[in-house]
Protein backbone atom coordinates (compact mmCIF):
# COMPACT_ATOMS: atom_id res chain seq x y z
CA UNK A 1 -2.71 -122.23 -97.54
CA UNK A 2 0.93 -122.89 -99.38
CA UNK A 3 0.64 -126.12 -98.28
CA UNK A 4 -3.00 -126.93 -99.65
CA UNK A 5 -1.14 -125.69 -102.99
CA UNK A 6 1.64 -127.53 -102.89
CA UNK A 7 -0.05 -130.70 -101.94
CA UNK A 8 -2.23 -129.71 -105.00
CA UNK A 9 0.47 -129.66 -107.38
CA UNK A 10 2.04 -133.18 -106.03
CA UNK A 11 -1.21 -135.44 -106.48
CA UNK A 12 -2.22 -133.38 -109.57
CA UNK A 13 1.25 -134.11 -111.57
CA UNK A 14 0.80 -138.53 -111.15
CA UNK A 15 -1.47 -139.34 -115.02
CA UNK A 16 -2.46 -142.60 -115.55
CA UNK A 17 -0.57 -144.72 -118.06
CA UNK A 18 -1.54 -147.53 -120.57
CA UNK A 19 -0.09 -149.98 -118.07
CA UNK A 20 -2.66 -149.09 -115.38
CA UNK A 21 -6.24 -149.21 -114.18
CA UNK A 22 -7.75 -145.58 -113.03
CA UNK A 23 -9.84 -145.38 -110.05
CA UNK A 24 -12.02 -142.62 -108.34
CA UNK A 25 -14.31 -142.58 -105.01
CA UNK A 26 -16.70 -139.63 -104.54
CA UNK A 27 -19.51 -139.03 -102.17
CA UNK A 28 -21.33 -135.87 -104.26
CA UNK A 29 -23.88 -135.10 -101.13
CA UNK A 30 -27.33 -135.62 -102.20
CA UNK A 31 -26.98 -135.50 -106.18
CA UNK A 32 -30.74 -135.24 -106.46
CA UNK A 33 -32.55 -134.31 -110.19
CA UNK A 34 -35.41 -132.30 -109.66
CA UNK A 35 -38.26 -134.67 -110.57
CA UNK A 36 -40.04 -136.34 -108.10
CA UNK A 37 -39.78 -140.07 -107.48
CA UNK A 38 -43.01 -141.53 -105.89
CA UNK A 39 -41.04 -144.22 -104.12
CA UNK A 40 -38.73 -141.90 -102.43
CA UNK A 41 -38.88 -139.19 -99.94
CA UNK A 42 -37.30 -136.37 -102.10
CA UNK A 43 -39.13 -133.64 -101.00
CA UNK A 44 -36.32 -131.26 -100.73
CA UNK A 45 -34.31 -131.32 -103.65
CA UNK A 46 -37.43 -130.36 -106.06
CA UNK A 47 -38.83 -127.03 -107.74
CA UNK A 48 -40.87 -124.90 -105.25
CA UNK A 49 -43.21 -124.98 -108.56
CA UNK A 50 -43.00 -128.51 -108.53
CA UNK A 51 -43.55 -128.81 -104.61
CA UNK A 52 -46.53 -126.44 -104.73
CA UNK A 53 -48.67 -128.81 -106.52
CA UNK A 54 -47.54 -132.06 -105.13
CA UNK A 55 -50.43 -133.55 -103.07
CA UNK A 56 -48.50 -134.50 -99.58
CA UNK A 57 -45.79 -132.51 -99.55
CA UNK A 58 -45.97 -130.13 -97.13
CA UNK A 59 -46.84 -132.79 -94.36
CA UNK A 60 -44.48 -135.12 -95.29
CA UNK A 61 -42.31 -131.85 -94.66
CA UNK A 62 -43.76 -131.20 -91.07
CA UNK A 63 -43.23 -135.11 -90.19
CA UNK A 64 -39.33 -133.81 -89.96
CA UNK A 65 -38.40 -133.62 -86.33
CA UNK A 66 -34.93 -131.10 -87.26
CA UNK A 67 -36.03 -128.08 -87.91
CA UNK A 68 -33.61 -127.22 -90.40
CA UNK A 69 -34.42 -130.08 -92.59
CA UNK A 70 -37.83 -129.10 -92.43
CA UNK A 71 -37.65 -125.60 -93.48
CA UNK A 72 -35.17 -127.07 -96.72
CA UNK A 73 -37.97 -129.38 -97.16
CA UNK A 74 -40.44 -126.89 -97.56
CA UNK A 75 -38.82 -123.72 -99.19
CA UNK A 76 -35.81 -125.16 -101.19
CA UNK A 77 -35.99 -124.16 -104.73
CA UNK A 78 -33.70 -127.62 -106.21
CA UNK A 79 -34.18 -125.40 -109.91
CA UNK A 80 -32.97 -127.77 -112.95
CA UNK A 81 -30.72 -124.77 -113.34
CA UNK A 82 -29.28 -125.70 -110.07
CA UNK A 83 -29.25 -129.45 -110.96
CA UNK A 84 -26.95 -128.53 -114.49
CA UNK A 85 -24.32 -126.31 -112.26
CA UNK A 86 -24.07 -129.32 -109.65
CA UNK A 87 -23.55 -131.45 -112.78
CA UNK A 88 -20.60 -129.37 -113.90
CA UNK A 89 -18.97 -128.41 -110.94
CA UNK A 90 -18.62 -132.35 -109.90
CA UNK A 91 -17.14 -133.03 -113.46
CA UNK A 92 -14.88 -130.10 -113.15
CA UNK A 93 -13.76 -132.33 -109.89
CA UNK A 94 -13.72 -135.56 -111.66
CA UNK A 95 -11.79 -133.97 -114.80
CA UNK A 96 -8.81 -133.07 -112.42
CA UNK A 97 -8.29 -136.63 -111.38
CA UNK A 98 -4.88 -135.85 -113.39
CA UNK A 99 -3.21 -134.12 -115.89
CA UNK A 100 -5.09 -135.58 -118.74
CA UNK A 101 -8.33 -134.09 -117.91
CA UNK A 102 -9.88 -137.20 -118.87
CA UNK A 103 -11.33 -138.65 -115.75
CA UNK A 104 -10.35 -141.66 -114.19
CA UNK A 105 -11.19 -145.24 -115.98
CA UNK A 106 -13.78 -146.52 -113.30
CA UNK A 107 -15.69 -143.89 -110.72
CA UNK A 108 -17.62 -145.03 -107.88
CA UNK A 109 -20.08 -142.08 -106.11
CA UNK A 110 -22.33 -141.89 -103.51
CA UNK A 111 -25.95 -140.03 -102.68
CA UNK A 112 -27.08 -139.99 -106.08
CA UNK A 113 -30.65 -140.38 -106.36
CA UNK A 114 -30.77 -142.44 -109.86
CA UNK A 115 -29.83 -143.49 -113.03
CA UNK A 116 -31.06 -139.81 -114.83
CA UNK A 117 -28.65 -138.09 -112.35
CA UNK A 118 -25.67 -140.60 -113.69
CA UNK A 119 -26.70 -140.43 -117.40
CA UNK A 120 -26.87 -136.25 -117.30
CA UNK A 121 -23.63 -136.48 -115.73
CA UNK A 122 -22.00 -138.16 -118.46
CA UNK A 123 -24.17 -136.24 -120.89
CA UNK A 124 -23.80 -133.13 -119.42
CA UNK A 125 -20.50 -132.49 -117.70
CA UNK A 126 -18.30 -135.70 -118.85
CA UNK A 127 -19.34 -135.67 -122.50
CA UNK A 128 -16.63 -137.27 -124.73
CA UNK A 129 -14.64 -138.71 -122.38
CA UNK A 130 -15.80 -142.29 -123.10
CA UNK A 131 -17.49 -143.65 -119.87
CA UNK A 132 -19.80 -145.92 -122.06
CA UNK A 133 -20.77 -147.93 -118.84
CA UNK A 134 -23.06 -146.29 -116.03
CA UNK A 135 -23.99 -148.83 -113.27
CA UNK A 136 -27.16 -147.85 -110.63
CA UNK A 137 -29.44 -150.06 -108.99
CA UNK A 138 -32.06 -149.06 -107.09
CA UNK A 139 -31.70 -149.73 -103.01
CA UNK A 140 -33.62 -149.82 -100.15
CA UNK A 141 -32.77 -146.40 -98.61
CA UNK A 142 -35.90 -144.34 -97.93
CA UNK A 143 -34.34 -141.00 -98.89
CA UNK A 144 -34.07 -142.65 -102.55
CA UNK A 145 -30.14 -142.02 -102.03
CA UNK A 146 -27.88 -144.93 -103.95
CA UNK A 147 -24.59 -145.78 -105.14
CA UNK A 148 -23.55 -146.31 -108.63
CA UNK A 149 -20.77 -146.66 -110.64
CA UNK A 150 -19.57 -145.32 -114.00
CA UNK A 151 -16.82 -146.98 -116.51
CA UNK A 152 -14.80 -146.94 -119.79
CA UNK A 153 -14.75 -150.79 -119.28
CA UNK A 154 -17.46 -153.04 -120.38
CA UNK A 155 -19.56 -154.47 -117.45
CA UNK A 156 -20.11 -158.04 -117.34
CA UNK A 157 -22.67 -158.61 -114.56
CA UNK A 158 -23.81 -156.20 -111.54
CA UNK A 159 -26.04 -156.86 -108.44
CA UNK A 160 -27.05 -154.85 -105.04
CA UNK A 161 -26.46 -156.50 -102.13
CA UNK A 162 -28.81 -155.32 -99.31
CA UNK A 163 -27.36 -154.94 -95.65
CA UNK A 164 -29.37 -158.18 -93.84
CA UNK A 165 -28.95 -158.03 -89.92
CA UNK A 166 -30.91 -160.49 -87.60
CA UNK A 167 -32.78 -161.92 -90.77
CA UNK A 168 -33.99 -158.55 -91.89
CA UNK A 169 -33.19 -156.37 -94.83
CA UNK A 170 -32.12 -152.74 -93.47
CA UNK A 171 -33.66 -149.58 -94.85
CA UNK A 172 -30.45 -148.57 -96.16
CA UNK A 173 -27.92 -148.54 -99.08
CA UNK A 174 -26.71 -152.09 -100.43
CA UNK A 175 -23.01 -152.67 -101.62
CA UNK A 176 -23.00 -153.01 -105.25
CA UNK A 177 -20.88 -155.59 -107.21
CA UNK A 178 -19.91 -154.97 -110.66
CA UNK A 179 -17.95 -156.81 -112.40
CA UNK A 180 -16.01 -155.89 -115.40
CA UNK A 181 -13.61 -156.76 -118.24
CA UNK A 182 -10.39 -154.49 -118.19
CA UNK A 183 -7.96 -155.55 -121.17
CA UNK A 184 -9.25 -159.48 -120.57
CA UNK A 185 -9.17 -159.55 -117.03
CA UNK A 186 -11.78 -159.49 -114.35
CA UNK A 187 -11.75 -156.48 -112.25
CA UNK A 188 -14.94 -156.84 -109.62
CA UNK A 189 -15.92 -153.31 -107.71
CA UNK A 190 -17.38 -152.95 -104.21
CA UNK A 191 -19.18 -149.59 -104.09
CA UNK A 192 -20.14 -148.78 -100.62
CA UNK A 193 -22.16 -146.32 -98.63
CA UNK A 194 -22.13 -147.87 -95.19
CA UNK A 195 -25.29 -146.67 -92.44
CA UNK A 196 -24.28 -143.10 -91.09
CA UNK A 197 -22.90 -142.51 -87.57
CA UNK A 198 -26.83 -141.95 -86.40
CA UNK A 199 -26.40 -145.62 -86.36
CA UNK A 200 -25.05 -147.94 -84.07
CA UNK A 201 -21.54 -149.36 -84.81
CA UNK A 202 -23.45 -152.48 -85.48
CA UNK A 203 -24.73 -151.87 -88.48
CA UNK A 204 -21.23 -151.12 -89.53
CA UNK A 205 -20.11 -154.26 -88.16
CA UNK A 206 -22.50 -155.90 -90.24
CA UNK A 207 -21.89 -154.10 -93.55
CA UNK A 208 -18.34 -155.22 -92.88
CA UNK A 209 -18.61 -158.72 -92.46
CA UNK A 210 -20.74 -158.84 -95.23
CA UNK A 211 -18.37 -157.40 -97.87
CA UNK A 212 -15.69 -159.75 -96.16
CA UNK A 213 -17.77 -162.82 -97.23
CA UNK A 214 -18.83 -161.63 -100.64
CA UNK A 215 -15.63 -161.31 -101.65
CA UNK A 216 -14.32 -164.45 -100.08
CA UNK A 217 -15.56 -166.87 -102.91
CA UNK A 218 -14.55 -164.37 -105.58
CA UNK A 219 -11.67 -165.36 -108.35
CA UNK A 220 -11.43 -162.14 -110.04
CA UNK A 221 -7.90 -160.45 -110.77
CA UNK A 222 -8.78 -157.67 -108.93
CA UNK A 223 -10.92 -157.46 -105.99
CA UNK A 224 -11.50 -153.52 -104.94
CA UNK A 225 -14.03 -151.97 -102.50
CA UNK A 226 -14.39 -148.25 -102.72
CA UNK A 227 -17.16 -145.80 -100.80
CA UNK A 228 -17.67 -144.31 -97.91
CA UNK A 229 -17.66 -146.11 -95.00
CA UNK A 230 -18.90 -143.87 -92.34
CA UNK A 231 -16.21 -145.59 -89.61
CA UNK A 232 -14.45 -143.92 -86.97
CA UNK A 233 -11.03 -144.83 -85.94
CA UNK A 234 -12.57 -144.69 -82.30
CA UNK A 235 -15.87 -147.48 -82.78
CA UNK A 236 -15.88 -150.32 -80.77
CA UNK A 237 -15.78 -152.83 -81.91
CA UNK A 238 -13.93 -152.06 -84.51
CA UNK A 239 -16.00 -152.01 -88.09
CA UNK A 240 -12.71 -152.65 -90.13
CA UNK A 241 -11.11 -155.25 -87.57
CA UNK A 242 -13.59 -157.54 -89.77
CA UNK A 243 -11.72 -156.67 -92.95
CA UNK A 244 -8.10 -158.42 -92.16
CA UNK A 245 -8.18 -160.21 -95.92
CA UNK A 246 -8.09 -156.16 -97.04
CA UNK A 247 -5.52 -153.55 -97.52
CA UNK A 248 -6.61 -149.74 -96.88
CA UNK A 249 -5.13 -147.69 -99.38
CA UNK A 250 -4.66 -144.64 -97.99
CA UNK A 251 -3.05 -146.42 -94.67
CA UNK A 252 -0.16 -148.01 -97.35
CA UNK A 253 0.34 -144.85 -98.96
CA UNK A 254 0.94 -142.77 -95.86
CA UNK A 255 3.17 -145.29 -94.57
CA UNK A 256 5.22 -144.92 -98.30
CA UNK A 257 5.51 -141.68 -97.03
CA UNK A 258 3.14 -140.10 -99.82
CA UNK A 259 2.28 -136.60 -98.49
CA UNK A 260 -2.02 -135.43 -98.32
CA UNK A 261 -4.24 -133.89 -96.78
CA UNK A 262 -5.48 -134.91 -93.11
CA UNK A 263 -8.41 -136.43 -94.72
CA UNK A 264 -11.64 -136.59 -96.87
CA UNK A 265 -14.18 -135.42 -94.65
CA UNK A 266 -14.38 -132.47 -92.10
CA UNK A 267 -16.30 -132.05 -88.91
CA UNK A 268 -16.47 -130.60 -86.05
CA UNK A 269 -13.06 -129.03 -86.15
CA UNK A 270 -11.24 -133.02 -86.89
CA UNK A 271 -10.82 -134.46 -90.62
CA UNK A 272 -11.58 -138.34 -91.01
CA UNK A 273 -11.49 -140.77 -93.62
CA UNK A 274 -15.09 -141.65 -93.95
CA UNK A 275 -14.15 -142.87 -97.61
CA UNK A 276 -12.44 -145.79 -98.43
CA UNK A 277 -10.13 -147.47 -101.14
CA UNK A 278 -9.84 -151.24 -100.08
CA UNK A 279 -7.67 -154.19 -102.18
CA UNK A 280 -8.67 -157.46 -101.35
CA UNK A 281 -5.10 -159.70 -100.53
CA UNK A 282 -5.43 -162.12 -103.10
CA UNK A 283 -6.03 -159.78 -106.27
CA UNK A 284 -3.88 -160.88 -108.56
CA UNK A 285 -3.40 -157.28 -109.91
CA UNK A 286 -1.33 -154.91 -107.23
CA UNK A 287 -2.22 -151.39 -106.66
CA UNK A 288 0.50 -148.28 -106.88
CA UNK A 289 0.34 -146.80 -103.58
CA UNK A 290 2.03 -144.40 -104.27
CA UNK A 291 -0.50 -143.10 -106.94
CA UNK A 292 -2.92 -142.97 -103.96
CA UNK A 293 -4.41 -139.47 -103.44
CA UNK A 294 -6.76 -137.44 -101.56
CA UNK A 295 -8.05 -134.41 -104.21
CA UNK A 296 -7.83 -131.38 -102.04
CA UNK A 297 -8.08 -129.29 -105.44
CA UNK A 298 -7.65 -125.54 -104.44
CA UNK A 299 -10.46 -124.88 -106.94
CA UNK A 300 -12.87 -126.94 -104.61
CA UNK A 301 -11.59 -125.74 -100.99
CA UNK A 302 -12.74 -123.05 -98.71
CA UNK A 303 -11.44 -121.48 -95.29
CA UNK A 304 -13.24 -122.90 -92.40
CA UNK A 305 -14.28 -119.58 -90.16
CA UNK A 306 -13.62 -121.44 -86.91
CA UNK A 307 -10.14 -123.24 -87.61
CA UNK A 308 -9.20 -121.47 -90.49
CA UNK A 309 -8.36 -124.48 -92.24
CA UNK A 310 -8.88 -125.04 -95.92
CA UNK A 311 -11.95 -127.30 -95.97
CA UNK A 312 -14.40 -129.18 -98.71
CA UNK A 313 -16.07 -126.06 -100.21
CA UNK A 314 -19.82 -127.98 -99.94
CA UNK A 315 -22.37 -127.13 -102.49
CA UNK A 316 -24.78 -124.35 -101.36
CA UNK A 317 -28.14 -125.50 -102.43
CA UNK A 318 -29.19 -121.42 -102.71
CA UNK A 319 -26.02 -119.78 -104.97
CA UNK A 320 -25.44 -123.06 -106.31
CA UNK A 321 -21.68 -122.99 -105.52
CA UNK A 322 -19.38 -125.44 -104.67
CA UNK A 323 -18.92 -128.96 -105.11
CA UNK A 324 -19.14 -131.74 -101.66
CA UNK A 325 -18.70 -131.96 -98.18
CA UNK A 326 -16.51 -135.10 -99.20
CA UNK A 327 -12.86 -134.77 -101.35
CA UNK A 328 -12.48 -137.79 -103.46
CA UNK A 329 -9.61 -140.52 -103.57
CA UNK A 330 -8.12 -141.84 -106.33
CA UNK A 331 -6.05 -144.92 -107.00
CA UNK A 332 -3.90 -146.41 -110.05
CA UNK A 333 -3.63 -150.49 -110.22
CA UNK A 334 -1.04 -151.77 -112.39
CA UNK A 335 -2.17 -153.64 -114.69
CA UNK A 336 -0.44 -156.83 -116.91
């Protein structure tokens, strides 16, 4: 536990400056609002008012083969009470980027259903803070789960790329390109939620090579790909041996010697880095690696039972407590 705080205190003390560029990535775990989308299987995360009188509901529910997702399906009360603490317990996260409590410049997240879950964030929880710029487009995942980005930068353009494998588009999440104007320069962002581990490495593979080639062609200043990944260290073939024109982040900064936490994501008794901060090689603008850090904010931690280790304090869908299953990243990119 005293080193949980003290690794706290380190990455809590680095603020941005005027000479830098901000960045956050977050996977908030199914960031749902509790009206229901027609075009998207969001049974669960709705009103048991709501699901009582919705015509299709409960067999959609009984179509779920895991039992446990089919009891959530059917009996989870997603309240908009609910919906407003989730809101303000992931803005409490995104508030202690640094000292500041201002948030970081540009924020890339993942599972969030739609653009009404981004804009009651920023009404909501990160009111004031100036992120003018909210970025979601609608994918192709059946769950109705997407990736967006918000910013204090203007956004010039923005597109979703859908993951095409042997001709066909996947039912899965796109990477989304945005580009934006930071202090004159171009600044494009990669926000990715790669196919899960239910998947075979080869959709990984694929996501991969894809973000390789859309960025190839690119002449922005900075080139950065943030999400998460969903790669293991042990995949073969590798997912990010397609990625040799990027730099991993994290990977520099523990090699700097910059002390964190064993990694954003816990399972199974092993953390991982299913979330990534990439910088493409030929960005003009270079990134502080040592700024990199992995938020293990004691606020946002509890004690796993079985290794007693302090882990991501998910949020509990019944009490309404706690935050992700995911700790965010953050990166500063100097900037001229």
């Amino acid at each position: 536990m005293k080193l949980v705080l003290v690794l706290f205190i380190l990455v809590f003390s680095i603020t941005a400056s005027a000479n830098s560029i901000s960045f956050m990535q977050y996977n908030v775990e199914n960031f749902f609002d509790t009206l229901h989308d027609e075009v998207t299987e969001d049974w669960t995360y709705l009103p048991v008012s709501l699901k009582k009188q919705l015509p299709g509901h409960h067999e959609a529910c009984q179509l779920m083969t895991n039992t446990n997702y089919a009891e959530e399906c059917l009996h989870l009360d997603w309240t908009e009470a609910k919906f407003t603490k989730k809101i303000l317990n992931i803005s409490k996260m995104i508030k202690s980027f640094d000292n500041s409590g201002k948030g970081p410049d540009i924020l890339m997240l993942q599972e969030v259903e739609n653009l009404n879950v981004i804009s009651k964030l920023v009404s909501k929880g990160l009111d004031g803070l100036g992120y003018q710029y909210k970025v979601l487009i609608e994918g192709n995942d059946s769950r109705g789960i997407d990736v967006a980005l918000i910013s204090k930068y203007p956004v010039i353009s923005s597109k979703i790329h859908p993951l095409v494998m042997n001709g066909q588009i996947e039912d899965t999440r796109g990477i989304l390109q945005v580009d934006l104007n930071v202090k004159g320069q171009t600044v494009t962002v990669f926000v990715n939620h790669w196919p899960s581990q239910g998947n075979t490495t080869d959709y990984r593979v694929a996501s991969a090579q894809q973000l390789d080639k859309l960025a190839s062609s690119l002449k922005s200043d900075l080139i950065l790909a943030g999400g998460d990944f969903n790669t293991l260290e042990t995949e073969v073939p590798y997912p990010f041996s397609f990625m040799s024109n990027w730099v991993d982040a994290e990977k520099m900064a523990r090699e700097l010697g910059v002390q964190m936490i064993g990694g954003t994501h816990f399972y199974r008794g092993e953390w991982s880095s299913l979330d990534h901060i990439f910088i493409h090689k030929k960005s003009a603008l270079k990134p502080n690696y040592n700024s990199f850090q992995i938020m293990n904010r004691s606020f946002a931690l509890k004690k796993d039972s079985y290794s007693g280790e302090m882990i991501p304090n998910r949020f509990n869908f019944k009490t309404a407590e706690g935050f992700s299953d995911h700790l965010p990243m953050g990166l500063l990119i100097d900037i001229k």
